[in-house]
N, C-alpha and C. Protein backbone atom coordinates (compact mmCIF):
# COMPACT_ATOMS: atom_id res chain seq x y z
N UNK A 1 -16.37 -51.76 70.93
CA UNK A 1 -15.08 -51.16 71.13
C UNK A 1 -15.21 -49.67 70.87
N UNK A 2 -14.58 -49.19 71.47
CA UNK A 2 -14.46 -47.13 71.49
C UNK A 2 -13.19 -47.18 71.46
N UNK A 3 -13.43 -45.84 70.17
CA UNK A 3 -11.73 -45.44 70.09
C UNK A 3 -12.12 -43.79 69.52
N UNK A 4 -11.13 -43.12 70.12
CA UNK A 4 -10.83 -41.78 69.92
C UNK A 4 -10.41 -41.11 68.65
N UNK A 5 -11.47 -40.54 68.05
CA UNK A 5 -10.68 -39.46 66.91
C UNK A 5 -10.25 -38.33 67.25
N UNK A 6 -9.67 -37.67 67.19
CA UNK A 6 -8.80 -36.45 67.31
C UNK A 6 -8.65 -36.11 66.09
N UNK A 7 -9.43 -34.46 65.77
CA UNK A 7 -9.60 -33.91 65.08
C UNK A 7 -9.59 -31.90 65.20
N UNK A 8 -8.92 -31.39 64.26
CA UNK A 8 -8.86 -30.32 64.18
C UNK A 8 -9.73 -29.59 63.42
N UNK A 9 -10.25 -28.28 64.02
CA UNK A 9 -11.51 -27.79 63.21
C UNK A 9 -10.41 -26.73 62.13
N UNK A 10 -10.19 -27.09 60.93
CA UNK A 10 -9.62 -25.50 60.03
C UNK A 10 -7.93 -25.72 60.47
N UNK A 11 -7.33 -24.33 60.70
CA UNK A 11 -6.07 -24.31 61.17
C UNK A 11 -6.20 -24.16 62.56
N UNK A 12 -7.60 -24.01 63.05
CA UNK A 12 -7.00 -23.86 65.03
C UNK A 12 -6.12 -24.78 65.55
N UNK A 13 -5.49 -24.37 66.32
CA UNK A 13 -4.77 -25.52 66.92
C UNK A 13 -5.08 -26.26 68.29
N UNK A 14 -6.63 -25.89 68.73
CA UNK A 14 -7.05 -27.04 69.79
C UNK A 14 -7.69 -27.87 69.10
N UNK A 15 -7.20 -28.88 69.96
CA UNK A 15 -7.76 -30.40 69.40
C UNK A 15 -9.11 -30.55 70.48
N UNK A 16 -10.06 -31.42 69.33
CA UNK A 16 -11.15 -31.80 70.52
C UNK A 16 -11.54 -33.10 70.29
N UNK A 17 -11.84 -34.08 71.20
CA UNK A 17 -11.47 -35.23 71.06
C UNK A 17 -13.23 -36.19 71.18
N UNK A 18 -13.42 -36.90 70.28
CA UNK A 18 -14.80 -37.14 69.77
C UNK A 18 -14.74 -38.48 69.77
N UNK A 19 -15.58 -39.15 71.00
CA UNK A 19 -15.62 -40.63 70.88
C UNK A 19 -17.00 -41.52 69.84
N UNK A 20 -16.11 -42.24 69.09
CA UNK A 20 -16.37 -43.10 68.32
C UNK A 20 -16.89 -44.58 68.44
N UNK A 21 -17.97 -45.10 68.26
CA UNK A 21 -17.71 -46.42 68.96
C UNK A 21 -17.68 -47.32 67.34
N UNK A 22 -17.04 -48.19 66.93
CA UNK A 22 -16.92 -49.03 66.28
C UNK A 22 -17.38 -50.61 66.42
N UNK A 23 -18.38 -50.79 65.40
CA UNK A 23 -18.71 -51.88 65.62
C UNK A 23 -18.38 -53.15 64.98
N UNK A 24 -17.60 -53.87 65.17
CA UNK A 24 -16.90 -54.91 64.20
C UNK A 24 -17.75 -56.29 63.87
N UNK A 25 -17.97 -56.25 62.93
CA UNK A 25 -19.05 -57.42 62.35
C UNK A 25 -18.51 -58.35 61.40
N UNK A 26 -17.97 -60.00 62.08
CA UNK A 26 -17.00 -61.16 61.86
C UNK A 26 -18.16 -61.90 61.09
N UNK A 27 -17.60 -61.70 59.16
CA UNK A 27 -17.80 -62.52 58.42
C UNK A 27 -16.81 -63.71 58.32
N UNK A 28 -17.89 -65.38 58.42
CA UNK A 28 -16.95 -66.89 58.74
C UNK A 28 -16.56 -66.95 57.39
N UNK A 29 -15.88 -68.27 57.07
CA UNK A 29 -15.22 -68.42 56.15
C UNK A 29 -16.42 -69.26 54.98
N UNK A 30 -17.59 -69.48 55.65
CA UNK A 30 -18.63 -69.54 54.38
C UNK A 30 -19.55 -68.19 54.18
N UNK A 31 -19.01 -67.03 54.56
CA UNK A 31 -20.03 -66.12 54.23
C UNK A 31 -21.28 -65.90 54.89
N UNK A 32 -21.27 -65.94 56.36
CA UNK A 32 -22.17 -65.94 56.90
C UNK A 32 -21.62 -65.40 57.80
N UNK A 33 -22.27 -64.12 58.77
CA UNK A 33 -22.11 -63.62 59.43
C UNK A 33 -21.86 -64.01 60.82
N UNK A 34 -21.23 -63.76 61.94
CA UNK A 34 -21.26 -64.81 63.19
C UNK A 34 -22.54 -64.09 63.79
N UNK A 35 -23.10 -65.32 64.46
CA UNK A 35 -24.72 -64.92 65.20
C UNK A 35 -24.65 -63.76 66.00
N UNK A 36 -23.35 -63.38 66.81
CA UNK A 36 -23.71 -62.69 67.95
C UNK A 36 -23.73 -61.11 66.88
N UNK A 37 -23.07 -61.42 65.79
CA UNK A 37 -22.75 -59.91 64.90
C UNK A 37 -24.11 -59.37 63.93
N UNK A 38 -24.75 -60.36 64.36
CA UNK A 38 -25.67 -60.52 62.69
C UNK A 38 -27.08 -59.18 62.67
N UNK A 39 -26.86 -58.80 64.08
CA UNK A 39 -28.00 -57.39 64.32
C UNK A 39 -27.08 -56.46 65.39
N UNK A 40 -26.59 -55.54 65.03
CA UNK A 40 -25.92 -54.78 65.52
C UNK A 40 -26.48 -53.43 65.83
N UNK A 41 -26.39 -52.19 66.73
CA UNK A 41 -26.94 -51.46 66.06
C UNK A 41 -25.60 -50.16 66.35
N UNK A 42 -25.89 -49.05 65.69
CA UNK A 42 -25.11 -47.94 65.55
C UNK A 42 -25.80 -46.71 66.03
N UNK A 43 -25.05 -45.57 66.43
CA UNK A 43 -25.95 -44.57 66.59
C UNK A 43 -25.42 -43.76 64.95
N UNK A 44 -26.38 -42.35 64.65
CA UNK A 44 -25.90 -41.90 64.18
C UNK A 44 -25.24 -40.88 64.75
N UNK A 45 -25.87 -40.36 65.98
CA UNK A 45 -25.64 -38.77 66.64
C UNK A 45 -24.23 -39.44 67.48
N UNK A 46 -23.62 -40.59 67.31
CA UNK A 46 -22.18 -40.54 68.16
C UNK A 46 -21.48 -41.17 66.45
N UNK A 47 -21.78 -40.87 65.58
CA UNK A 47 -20.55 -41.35 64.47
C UNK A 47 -20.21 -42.62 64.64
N UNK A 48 -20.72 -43.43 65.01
CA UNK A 48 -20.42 -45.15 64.90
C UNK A 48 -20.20 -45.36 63.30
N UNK A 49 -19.38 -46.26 63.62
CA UNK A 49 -19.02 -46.75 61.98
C UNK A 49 -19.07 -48.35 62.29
N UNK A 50 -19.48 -49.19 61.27
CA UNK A 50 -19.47 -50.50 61.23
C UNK A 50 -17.78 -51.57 60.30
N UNK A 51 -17.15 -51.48 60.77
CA UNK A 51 -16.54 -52.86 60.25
C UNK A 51 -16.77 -54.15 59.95
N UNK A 52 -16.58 -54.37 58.37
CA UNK A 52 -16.67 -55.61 57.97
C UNK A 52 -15.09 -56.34 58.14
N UNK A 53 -15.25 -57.60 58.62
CA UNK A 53 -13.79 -58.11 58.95
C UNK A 53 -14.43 -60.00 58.33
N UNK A 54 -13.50 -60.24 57.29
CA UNK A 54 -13.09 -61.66 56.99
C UNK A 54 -12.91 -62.34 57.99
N UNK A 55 -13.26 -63.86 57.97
CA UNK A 55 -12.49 -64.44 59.36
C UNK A 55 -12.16 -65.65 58.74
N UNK A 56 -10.43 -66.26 59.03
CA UNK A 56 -10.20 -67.68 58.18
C UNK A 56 -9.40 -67.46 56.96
N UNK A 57 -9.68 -68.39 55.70
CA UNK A 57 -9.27 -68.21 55.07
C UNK A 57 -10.76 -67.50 53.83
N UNK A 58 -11.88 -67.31 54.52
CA UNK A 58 -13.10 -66.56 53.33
C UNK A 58 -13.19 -65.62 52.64
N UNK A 59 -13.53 -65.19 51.18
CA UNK A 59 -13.43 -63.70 50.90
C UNK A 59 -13.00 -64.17 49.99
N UNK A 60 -12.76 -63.08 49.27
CA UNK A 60 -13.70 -61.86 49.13
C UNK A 60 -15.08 -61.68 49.35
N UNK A 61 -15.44 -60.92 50.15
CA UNK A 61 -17.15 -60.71 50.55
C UNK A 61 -17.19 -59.41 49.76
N UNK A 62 -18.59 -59.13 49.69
CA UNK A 62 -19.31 -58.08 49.05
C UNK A 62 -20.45 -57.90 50.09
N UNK A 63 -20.64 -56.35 50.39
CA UNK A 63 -21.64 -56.02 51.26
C UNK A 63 -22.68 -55.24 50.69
N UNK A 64 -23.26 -55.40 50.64
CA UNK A 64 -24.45 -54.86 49.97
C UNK A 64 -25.71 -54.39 50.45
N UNK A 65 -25.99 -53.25 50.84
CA UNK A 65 -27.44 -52.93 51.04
C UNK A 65 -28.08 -52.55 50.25
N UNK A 66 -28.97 -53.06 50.69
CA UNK A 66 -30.79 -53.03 50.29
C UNK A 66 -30.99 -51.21 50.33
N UNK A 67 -31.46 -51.00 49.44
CA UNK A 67 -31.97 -49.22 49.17
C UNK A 67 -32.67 -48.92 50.14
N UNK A 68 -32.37 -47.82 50.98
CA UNK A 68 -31.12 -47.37 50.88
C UNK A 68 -29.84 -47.44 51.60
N UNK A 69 -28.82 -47.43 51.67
CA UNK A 69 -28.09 -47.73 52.43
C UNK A 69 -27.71 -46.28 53.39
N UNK A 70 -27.39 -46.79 54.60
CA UNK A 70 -27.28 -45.58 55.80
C UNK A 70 -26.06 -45.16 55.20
N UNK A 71 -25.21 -45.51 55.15
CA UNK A 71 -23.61 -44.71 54.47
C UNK A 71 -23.12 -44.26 53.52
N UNK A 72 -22.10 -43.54 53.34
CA UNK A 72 -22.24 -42.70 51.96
C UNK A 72 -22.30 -43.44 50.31
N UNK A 73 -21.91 -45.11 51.13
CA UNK A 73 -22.07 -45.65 49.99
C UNK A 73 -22.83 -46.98 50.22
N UNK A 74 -23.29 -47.88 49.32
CA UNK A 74 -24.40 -49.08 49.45
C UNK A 74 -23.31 -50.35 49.16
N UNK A 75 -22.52 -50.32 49.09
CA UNK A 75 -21.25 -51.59 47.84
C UNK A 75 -19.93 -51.42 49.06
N UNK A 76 -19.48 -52.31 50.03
CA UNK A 76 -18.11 -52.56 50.05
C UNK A 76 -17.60 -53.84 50.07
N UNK A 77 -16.44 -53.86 49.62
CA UNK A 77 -16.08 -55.25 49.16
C UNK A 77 -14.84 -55.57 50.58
N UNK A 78 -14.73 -56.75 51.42
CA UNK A 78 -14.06 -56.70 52.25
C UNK A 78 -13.37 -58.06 51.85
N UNK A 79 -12.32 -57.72 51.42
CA UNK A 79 -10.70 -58.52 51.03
C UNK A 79 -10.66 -60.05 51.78
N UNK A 80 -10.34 -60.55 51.31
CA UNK A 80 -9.81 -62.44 51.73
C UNK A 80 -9.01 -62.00 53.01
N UNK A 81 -9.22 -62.15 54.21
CA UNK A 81 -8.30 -62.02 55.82
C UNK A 81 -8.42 -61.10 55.94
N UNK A 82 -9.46 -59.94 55.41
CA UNK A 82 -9.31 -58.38 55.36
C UNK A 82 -10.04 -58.05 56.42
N UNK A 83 -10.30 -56.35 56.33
CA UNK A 83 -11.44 -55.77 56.54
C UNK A 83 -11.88 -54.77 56.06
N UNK A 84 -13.22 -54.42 56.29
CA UNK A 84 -13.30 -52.76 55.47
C UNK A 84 -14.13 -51.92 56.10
N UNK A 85 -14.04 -50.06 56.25
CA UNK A 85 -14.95 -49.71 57.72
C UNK A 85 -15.64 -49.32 56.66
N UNK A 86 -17.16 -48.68 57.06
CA UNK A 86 -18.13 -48.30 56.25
C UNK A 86 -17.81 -46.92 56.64
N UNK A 87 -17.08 -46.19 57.40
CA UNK A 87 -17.24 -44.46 57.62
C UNK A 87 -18.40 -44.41 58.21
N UNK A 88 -18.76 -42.60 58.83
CA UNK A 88 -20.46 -42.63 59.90
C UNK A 88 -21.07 -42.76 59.05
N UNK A 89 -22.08 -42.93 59.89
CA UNK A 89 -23.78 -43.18 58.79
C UNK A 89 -23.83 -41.86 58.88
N UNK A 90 -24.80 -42.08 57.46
CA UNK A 90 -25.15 -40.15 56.77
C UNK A 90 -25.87 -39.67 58.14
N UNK A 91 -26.19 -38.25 57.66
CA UNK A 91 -27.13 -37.63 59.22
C UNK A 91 -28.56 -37.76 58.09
N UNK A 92 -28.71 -37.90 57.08
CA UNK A 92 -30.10 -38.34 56.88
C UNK A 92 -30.51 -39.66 56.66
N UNK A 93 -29.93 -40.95 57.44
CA UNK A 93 -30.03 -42.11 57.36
C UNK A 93 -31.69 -42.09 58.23
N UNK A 94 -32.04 -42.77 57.85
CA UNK A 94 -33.59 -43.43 58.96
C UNK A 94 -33.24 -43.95 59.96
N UNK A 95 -34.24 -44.03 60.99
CA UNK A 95 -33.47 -44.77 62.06
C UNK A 95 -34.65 -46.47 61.90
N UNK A 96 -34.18 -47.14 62.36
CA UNK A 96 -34.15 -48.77 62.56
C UNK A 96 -33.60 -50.12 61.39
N UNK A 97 -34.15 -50.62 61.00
CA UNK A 97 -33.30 -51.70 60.38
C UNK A 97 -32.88 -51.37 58.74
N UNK A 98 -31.49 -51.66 58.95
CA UNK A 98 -30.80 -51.71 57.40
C UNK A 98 -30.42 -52.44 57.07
N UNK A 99 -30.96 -53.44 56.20
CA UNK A 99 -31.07 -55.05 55.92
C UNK A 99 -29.81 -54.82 54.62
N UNK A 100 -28.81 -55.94 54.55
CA UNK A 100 -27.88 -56.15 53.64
C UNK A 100 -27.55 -57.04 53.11
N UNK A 101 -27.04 -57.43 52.34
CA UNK A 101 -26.06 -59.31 51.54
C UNK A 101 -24.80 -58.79 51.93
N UNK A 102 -24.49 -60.50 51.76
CA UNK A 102 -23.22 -60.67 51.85
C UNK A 102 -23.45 -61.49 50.70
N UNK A 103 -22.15 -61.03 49.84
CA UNK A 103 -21.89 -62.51 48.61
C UNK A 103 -21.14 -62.22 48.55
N UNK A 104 -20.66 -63.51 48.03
CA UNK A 104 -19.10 -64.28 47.18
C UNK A 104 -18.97 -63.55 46.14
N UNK A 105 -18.22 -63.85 45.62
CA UNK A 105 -17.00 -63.73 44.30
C UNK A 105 -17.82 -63.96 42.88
N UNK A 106 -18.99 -65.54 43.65
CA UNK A 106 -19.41 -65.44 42.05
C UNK A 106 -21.03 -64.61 42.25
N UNK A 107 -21.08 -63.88 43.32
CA UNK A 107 -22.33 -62.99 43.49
C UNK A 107 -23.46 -63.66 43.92
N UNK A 108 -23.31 -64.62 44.52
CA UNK A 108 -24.12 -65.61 45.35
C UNK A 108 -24.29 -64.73 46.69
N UNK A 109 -25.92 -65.04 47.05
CA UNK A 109 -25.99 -64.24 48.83
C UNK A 109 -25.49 -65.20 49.39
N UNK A 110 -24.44 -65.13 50.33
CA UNK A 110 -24.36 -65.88 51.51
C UNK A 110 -25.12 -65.78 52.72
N UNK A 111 -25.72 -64.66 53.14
CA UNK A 111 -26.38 -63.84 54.19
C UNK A 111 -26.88 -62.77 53.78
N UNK A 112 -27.85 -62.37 54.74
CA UNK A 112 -28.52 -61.26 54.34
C UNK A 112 -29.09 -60.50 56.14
N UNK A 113 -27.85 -60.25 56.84
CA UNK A 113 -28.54 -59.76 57.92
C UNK A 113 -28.67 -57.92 58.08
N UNK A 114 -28.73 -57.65 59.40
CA UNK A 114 -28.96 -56.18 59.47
C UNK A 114 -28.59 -55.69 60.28
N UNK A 115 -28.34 -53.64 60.11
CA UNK A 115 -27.71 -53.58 61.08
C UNK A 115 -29.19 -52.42 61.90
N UNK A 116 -28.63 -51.98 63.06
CA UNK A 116 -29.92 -51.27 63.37
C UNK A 116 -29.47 -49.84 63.79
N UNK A 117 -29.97 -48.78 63.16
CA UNK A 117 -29.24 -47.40 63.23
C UNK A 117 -30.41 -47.07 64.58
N UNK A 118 -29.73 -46.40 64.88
CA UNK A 118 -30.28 -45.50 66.18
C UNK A 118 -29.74 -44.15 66.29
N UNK A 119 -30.44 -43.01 67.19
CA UNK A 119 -30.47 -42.08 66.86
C UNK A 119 -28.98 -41.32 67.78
């Protein structure tokens, strides 16, 4: 899915309009990622951001990457029916696989798939 940010540089007042592609990645209601989501990849040079999205009644999930993580942070927790975006990957992320968990509540892995940064 692509969606448009619209953003202003300072106080100018032209807008310039910067496509985004978002990648939405459907955790089931046992904590396991759906197959078609489970290797995704992102660019960094177009600002892709990854969404974690609950599906059902599952969750709280915990996302977790493996050191290091491409985004500004390694830990998001995505809510019972929720979701949560990760923001772009840093510009000094590596490029190819960024392996992660998923766990429960009581910190159990449910999954452990990846996503794949590209340039």
């Amino acid at each position: 899915m692509h969606v448009f940010n619209n953003y202003c540089a300072g106080n100018n007042p032209t807008e310039q309009e910067e496509e985004v592609a978002v990648q939405t990645v459907r955790i089931n209601p046992q904590g396991m990622v759906v197959n078609q989501d489970a290797r995704v990849g992102a660019s960094k040079s177009g600002s892709d951001t990854i969404t974690w999205s609950a599906q059902g009644t599952g969750g709280p999930w915990t996302v977790i990457f493996l050191s290091p993580s491409p985004f500004s942070t390694g830990t998001f927790i995505v809510p019972a029916g929720g979701s949560v975006s990760s923001g772009p990957i840093n510009s000094g992320a590596a490029l190819g696989k960024a392996r992660y968990e998923v766990r429960d509540s009581f910190n159990n892995i449910t999954d452990d798939p990846d996503i794949i940064i590209e340039s």
